[in-house]
Protein backbone atom coordinates (compact mmCIF):
# COMPACT_ATOMS: atom_id res chain seq x y z
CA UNK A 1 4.99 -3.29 -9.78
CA UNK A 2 6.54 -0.90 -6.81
CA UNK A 3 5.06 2.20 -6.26
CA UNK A 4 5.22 5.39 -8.68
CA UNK A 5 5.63 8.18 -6.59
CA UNK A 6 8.69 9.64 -6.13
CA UNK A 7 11.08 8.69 -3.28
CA UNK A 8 11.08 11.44 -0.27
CA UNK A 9 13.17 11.12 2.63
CA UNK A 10 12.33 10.45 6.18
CA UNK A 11 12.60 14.13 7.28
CA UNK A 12 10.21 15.20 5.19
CA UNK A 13 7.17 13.35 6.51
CA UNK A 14 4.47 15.83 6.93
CA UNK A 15 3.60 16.97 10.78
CA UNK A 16 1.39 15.21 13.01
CA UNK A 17 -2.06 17.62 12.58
CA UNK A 18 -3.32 20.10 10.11
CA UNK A 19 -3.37 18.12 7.04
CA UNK A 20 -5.81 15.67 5.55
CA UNK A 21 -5.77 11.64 6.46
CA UNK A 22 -3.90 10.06 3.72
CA UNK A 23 -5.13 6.65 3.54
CA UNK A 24 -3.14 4.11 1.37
CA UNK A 25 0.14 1.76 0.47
CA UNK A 26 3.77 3.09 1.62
CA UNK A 27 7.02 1.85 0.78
CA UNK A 28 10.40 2.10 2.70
CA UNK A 29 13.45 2.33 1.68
CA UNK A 30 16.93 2.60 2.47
CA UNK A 31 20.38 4.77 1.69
CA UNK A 32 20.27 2.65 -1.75
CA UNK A 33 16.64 2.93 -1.94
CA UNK A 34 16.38 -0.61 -1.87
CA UNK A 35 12.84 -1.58 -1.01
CA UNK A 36 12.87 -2.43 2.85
CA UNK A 37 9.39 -2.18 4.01
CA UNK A 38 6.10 -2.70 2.32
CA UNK A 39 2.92 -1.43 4.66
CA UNK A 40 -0.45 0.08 4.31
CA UNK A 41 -2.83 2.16 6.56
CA UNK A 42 -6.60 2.46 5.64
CA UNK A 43 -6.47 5.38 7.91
CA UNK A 44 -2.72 7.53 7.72
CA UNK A 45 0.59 6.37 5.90
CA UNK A 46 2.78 9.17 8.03
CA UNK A 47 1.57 8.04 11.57
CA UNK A 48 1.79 4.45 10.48
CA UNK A 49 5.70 5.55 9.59
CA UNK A 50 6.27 6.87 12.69
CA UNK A 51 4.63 3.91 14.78
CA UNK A 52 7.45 1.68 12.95
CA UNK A 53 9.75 3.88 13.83
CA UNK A 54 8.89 3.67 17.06
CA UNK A 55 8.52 0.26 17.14
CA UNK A 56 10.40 -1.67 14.33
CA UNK A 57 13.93 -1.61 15.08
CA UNK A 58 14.94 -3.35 11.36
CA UNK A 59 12.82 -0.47 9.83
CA UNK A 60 14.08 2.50 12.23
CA UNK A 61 17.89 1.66 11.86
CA UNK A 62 17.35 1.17 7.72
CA UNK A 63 14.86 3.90 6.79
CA UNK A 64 15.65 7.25 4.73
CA UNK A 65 13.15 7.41 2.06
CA UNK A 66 9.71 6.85 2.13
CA UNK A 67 7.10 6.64 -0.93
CA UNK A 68 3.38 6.75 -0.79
CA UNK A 69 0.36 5.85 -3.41
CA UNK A 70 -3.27 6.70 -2.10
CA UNK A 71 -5.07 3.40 -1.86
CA UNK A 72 -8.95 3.09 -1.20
CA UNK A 73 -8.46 -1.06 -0.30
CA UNK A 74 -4.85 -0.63 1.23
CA UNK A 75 -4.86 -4.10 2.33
CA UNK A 76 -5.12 -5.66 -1.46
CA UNK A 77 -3.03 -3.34 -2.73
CA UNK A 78 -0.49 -4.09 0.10
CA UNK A 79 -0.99 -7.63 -0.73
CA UNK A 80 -0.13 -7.20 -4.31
CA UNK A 81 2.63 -4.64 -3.84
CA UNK A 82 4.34 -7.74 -1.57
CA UNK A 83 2.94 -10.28 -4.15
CA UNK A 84 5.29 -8.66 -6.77
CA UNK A 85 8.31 -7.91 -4.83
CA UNK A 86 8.44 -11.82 -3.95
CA UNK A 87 7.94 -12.64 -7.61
CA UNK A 88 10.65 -10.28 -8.77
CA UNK A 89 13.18 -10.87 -5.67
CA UNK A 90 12.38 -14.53 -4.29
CA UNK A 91 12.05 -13.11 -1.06
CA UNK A 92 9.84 -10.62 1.03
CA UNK A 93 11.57 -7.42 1.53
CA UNK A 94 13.88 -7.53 4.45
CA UNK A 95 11.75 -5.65 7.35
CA UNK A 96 8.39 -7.46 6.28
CA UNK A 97 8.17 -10.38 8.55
CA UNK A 98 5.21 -11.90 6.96
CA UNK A 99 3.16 -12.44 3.45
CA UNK A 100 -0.84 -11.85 4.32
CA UNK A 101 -3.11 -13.95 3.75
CA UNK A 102 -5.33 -13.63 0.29
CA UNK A 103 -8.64 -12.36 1.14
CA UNK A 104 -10.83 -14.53 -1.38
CA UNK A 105 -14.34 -14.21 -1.30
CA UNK A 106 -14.25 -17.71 0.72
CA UNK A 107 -12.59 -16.60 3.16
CA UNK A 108 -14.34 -13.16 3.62
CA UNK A 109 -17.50 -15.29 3.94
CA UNK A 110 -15.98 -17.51 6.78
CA UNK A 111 -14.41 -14.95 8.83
CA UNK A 112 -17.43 -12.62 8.82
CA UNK A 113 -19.68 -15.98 9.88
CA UNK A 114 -17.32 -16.49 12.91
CA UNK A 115 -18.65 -13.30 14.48
C-alpha cells in the first residue's frame, strides 16, 4: 500500500538546516504522479532527495512530487513499500534499480557473525 501523505512538489522540500531530522520512507513521483522512486533514509528523507538529485539522472529528469511517511525501521518499510508496488505493477518502479534483500532473522544472525 503506497504512502498516505499527500503529494508535494519538488520545490517545496524544506531547507537544508533549522528543522528537525526526518527519518523515514519517501516516494517519488512524476508530472502524472506515477510512482518513480521508492527510497528510505534512517537519518533525513530531504537530503536523501537531494543526493538523487544530484546523482540519479532517471530520478532528477522525472521528479516533481515527492511524499514522505516517518518510519522508525525505514529499511522494512522500504522493503514492503517496493514489495507492494511489484505485486500491484509486475515490475519495480522505473528509477529503483534493485529489490533488497529480506532481512529474516537468519540472515541478521549471519551477517552480524561475519564481523
Amino acid at each position: 500500500m503506497p504512502i498516505s501523505a499527500r503529494w508535494r512538489q519538488l520545490e517545496k522540500l524544506p531547507p537544508k538546516k533549522g528543522r528537525d531530522a526526518m527519518p523515514g520512507v519517501y516516494e517519488l513521483a512524476n508530472e502524472d504522479k506515477m510512482i518513480i522512486y521508492i527510497g528510505q533514509s534512517k537519518t533525513d528523507v530531504p537530503n536523501r532527495i537531494r543526493q538523487h538529485l544530484q546523482k540519479n539522472v532517471c530520478v532528477a529528469e522525472s521528479i516533481v512530487y515527492w511524499r514522505y511517511e516517518h518510519s522508525r525501521v525505514p529499511q522494512a518499510d522500504e522493503a514492503k513499500l517496493l514489495t507492494d508496488y511489484q505485486n500491484t505493477h509486475d515490475a519495480m518502479p522505473p528509477c529503483n534499480k534493485a529489490m533488497p534483500k529480506e532481512r529474516d532473522a537468519k540472515r541478521r544472525y549471519a551477517e552480524r557473525s561475519r564481523s
